[in-house]
C-alpha atoms as a PDB file:
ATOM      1  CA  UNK A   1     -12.259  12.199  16.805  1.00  0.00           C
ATOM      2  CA  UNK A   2      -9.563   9.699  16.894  1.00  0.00           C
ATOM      3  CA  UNK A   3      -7.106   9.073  19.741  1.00  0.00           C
ATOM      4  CA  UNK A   4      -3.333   7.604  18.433  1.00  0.00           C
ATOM      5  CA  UNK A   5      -1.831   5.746  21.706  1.00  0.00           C
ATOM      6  CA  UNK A   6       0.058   2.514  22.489  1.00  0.00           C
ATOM      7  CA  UNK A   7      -0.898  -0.545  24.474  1.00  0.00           C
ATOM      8  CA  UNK A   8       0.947  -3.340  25.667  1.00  0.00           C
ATOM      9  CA  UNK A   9      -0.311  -7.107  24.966  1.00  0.00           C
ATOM     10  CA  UNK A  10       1.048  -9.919  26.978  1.00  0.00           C
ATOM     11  CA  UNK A  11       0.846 -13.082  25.439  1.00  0.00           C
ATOM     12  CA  UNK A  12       1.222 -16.542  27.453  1.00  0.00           C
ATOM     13  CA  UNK A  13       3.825 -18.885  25.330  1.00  0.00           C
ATOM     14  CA  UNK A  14       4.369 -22.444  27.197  1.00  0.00           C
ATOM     15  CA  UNK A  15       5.786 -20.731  30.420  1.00  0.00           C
ATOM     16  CA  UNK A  16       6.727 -17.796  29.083  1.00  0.00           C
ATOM     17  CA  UNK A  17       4.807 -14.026  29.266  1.00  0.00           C
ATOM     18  CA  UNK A  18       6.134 -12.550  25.920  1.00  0.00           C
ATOM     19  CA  UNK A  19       4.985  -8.728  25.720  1.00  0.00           C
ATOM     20  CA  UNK A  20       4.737  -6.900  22.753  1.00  0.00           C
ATOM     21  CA  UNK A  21       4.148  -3.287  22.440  1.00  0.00           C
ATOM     22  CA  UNK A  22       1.516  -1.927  18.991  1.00  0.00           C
ATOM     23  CA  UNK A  23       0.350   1.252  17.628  1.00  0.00           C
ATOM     24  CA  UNK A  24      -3.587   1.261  17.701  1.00  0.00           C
ATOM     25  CA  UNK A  25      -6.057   3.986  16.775  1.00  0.00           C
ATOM     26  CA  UNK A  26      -8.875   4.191  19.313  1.00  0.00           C
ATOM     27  CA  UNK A  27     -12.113   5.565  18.143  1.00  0.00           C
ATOM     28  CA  UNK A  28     -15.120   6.729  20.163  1.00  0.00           C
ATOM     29  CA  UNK A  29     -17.376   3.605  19.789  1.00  0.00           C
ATOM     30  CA  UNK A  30     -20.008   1.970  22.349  1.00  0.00           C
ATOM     31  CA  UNK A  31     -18.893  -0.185  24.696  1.00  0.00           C
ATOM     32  CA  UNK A  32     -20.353  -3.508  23.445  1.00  0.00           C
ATOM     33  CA  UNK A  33     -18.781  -2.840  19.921  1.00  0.00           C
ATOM     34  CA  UNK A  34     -15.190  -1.985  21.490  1.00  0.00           C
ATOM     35  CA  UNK A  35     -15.755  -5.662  23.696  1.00  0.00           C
ATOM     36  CA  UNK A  36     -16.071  -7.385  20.640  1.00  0.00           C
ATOM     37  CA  UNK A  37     -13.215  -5.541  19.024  1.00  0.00           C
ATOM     38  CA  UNK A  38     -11.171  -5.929  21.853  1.00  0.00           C
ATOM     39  CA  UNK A  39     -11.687 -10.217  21.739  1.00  0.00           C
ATOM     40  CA  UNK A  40     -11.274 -10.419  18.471  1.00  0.00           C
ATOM     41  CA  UNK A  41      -7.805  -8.709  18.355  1.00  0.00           C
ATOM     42  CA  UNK A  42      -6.842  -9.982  21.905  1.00  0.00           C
ATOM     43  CA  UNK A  43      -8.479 -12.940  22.727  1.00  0.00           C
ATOM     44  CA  UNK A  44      -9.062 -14.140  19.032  1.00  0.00           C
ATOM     45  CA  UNK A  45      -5.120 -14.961  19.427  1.00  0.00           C
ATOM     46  CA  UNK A  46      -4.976 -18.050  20.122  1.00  0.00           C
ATOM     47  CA  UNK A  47      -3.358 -21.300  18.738  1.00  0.00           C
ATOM     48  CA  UNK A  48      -5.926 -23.389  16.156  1.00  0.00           C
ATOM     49  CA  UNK A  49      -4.662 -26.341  17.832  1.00  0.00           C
ATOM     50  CA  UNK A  50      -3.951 -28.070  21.283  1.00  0.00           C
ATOM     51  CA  UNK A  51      -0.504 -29.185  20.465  1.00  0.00           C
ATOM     52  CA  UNK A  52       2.073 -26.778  20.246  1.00  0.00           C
ATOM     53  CA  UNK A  53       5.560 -28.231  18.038  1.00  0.00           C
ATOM     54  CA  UNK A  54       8.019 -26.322  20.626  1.00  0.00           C
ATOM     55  CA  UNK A  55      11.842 -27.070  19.309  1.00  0.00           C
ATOM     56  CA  UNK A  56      14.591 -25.538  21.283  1.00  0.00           C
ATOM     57  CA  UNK A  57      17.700 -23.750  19.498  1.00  0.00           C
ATOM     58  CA  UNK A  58      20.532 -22.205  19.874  1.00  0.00           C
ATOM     59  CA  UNK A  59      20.519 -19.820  16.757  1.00  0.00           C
ATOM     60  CA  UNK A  60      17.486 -17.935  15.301  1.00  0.00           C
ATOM     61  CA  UNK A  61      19.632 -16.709  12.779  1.00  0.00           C
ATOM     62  CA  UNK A  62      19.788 -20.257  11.325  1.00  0.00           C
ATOM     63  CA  UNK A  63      16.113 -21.228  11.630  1.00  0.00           C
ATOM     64  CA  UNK A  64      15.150 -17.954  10.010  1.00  0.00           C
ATOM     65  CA  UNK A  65      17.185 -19.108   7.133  1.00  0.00           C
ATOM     66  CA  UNK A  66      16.659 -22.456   6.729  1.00  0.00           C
ATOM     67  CA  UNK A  67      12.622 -22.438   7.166  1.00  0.00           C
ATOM     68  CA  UNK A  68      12.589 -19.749   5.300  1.00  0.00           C
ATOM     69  CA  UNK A  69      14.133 -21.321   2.449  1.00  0.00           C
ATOM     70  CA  UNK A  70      11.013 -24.351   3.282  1.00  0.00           C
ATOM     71  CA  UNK A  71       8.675 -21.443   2.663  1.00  0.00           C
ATOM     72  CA  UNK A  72       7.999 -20.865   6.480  1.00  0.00           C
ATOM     73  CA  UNK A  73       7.668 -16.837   6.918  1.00  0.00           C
ATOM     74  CA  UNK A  74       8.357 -15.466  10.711  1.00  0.00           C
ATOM     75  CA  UNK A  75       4.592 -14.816  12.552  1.00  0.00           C
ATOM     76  CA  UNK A  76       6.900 -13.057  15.363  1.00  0.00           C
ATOM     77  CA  UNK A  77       9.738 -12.507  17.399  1.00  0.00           C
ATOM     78  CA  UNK A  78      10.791 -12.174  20.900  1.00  0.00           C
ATOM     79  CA  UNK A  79      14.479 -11.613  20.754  1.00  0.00           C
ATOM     80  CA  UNK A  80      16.582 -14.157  22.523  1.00  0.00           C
ATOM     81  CA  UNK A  81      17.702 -12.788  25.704  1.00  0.00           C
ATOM     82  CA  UNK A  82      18.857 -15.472  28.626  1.00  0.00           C
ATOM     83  CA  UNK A  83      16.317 -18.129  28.422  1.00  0.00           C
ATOM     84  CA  UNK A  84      13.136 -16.268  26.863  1.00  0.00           C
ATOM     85  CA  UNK A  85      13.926 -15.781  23.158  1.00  0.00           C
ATOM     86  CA  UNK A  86      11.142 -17.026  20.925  1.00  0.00           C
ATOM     87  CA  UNK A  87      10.161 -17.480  17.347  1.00  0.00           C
ATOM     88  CA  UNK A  88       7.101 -18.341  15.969  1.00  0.00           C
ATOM     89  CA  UNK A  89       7.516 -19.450  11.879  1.00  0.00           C
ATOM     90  CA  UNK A  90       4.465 -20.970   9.259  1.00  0.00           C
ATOM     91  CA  UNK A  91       3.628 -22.561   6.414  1.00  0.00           C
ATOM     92  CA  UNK A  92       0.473 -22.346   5.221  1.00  0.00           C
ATOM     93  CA  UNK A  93      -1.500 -23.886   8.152  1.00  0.00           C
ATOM     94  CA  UNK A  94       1.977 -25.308   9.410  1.00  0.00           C
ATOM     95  CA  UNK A  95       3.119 -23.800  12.773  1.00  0.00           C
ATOM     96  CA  UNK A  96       6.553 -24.208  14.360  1.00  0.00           C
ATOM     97  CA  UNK A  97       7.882 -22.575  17.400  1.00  0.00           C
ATOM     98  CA  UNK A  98      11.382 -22.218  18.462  1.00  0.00           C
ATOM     99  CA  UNK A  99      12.474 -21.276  21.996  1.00  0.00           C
ATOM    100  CA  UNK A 100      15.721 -19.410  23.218  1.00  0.00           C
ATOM    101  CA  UNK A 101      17.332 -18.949  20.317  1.00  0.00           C
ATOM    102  CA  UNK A 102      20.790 -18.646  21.841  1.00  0.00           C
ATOM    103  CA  UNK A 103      23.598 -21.121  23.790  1.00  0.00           C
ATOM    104  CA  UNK A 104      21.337 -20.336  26.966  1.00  0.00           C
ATOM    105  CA  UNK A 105      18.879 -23.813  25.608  1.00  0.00           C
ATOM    106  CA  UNK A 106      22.258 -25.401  26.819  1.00  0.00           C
ATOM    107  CA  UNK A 107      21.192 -24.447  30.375  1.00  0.00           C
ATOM    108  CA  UNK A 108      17.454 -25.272  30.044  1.00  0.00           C
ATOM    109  CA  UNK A 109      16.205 -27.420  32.939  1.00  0.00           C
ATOM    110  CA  UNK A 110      15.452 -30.439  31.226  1.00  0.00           C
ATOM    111  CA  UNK A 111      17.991 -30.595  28.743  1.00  0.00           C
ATOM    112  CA  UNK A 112      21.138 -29.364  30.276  1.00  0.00           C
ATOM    113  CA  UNK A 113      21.785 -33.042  31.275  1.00  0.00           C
ATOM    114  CA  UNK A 114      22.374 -33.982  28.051  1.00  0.00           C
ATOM    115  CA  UNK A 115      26.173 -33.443  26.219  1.00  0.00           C
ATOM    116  CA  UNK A 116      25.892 -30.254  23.576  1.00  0.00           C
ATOM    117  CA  UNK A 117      26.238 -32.768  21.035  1.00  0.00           C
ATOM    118  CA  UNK A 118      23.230 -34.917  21.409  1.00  0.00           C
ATOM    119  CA  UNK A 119      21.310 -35.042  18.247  1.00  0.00           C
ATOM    120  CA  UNK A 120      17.629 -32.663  18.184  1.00  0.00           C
ATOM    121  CA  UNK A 121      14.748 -34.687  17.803  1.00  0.00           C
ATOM    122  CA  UNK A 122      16.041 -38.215  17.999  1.00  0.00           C
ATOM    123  CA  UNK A 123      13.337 -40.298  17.472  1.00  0.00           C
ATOM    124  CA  UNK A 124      10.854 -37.438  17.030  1.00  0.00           C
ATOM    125  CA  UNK A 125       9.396 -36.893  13.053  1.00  0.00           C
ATOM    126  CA  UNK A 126       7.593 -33.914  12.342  1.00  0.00           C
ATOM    127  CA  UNK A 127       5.149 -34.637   9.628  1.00  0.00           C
ATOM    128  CA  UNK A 128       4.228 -30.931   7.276  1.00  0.00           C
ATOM    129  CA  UNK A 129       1.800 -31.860   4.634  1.00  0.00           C
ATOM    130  CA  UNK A 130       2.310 -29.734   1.462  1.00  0.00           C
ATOM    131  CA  UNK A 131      -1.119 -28.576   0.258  1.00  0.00           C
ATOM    132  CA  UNK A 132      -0.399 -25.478  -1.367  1.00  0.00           C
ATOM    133  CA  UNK A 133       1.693 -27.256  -4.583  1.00  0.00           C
ATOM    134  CA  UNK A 134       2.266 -30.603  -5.679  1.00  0.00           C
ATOM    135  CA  UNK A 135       4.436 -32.045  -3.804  1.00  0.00           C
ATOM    136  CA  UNK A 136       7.141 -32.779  -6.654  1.00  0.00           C
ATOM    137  CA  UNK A 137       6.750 -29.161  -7.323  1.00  0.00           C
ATOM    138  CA  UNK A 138       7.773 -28.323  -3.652  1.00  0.00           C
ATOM    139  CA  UNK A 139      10.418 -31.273  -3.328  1.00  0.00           C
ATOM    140  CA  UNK A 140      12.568 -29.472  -6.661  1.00  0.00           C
ATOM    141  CA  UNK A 141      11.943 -26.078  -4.785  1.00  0.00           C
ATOM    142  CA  UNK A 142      13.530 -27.645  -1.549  1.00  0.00           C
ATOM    143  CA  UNK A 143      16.387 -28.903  -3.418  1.00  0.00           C
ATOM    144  CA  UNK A 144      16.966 -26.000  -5.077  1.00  0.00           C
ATOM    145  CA  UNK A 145      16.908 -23.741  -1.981  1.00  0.00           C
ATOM    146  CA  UNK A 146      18.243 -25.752   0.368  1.00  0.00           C
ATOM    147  CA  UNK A 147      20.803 -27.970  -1.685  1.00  0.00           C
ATOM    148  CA  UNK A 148      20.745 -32.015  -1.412  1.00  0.00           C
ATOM    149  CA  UNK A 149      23.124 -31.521   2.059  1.00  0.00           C
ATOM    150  CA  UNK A 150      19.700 -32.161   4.496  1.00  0.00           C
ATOM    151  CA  UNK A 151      18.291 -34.537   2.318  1.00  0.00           C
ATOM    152  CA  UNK A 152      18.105 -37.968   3.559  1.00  0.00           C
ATOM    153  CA  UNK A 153      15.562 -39.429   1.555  1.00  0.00           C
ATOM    154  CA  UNK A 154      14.773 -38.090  -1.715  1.00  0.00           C
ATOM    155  CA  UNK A 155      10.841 -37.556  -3.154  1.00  0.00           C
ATOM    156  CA  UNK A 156       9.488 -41.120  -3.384  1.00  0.00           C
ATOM    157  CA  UNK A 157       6.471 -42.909  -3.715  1.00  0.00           C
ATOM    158  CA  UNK A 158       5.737 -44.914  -0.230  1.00  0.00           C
ATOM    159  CA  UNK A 159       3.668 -48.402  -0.152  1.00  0.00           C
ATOM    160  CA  UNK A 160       0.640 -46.829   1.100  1.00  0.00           C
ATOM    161  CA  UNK A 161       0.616 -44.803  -2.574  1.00  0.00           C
ATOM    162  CA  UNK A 162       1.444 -41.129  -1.130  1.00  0.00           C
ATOM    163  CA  UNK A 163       4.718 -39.492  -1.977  1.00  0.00           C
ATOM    164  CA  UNK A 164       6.873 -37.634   0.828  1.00  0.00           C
ATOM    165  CA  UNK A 165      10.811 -36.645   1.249  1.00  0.00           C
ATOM    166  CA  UNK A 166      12.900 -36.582   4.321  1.00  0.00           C
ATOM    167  CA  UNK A 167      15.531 -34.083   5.897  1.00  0.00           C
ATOM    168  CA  UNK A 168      17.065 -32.905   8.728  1.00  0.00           C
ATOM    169  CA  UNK A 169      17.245 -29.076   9.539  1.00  0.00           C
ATOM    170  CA  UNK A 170      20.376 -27.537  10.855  1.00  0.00           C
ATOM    171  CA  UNK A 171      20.099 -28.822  14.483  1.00  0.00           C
ATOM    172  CA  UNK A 172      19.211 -32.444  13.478  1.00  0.00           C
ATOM    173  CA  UNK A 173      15.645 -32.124  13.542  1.00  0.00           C
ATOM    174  CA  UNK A 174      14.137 -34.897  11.204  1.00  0.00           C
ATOM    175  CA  UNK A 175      11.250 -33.506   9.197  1.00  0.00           C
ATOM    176  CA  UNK A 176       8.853 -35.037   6.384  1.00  0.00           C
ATOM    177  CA  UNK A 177       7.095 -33.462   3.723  1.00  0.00           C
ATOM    178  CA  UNK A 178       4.121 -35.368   2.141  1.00  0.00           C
ATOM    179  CA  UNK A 179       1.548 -34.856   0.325  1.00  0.00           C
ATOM    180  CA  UNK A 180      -1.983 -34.190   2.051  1.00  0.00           C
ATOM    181  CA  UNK A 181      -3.474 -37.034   4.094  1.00  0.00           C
ATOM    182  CA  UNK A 182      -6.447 -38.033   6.699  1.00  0.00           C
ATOM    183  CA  UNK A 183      -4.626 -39.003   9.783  1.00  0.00           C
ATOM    184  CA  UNK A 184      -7.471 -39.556  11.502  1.00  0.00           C
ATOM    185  CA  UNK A 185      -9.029 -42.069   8.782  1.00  0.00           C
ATOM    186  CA  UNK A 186      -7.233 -45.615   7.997  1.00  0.00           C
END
């Protein structure tokens, strides 16, 4: 006999508790069998990686949009309310998170002593290697999503031999696509 109910998982996000509420059938099982069910769906959550590519927004609208036109599907939502909206988007393993999602990032601790206008990411490069496709493949799919508008360096080959593009996102984020490479060998 099976028991319909709802529980509600809290998930830590940088400093942020995000909740989220999900339909789960419980079953009569043994307790060491419901433990290991119970990590795997709750604690087997977790990030694959120790750095976490946070970029703050003022519109979800336009990131759902625009990465989704880079082939980035939403992973999940917390609705921007005040200063705890939150998106999470990917790519194949490619993982970007946005945070507040409305004119509130304006007032963020941080960043609220910098003018409206200052350009996202200056000086910051976010590097998404393309492994699903070949990359010239992916670069005519950009361009025909996405138009040449947030282009700023076309497909080319670089002196080290791999190809990449270059473009800015909505907010001035600068982001590279590249072909697949060993960062961690020379």
């Amino acid at each position: 006999m099976s028991t319909k109910t709802r529980r509600r998982v809290s998930y830590k996000i940088s400093s942020h508790i995000v909740h989220q509420s999900e339909q789960v059938t419980l079953e009569p099982i043994k307790a060491p069998l419901f433990i290991y069910i119970w990590y795997n769906n709750i604690m087997g959550k977790v990030a694959l990686t120790d750095l976490i590519i946070e970029l703050h927004v003022p519109d979800f609208d336009k990131v759902l949009d625009f990465y989704g036109k880079l082939g980035f599907k939403k992973v999940w939502e917390y609705p921007p309310k005040d200063q705890s909206g939150y998106l999470v988007m990917k790519r194949g393993e490619s993982v970007i998170a946005f945070f507040c999602g409305n004119n509130e990032v304006y007032n963020h601790p941080f960043f609220k002593r910098f003018p409206k206008n200052t350009v996202r990411g200056y000086a910051v490069e976010l590097a998404i290697y393309i492994s699903d496709k070949p990359i010239d493949d992916y670069y005519q799919e950009v361009v025909n999503n996405v138009g040449e508008k947030y282009i700023v360096q076309p497909l080319i080959v670089k002196p080290w031999g791999s190809k990449d593009f270059r473009m800015i996102d909505p907010f001035g984020f600068y982001l590279r696509f590249g072909e697949p490479d060993n960062i961690l060998q020379v």
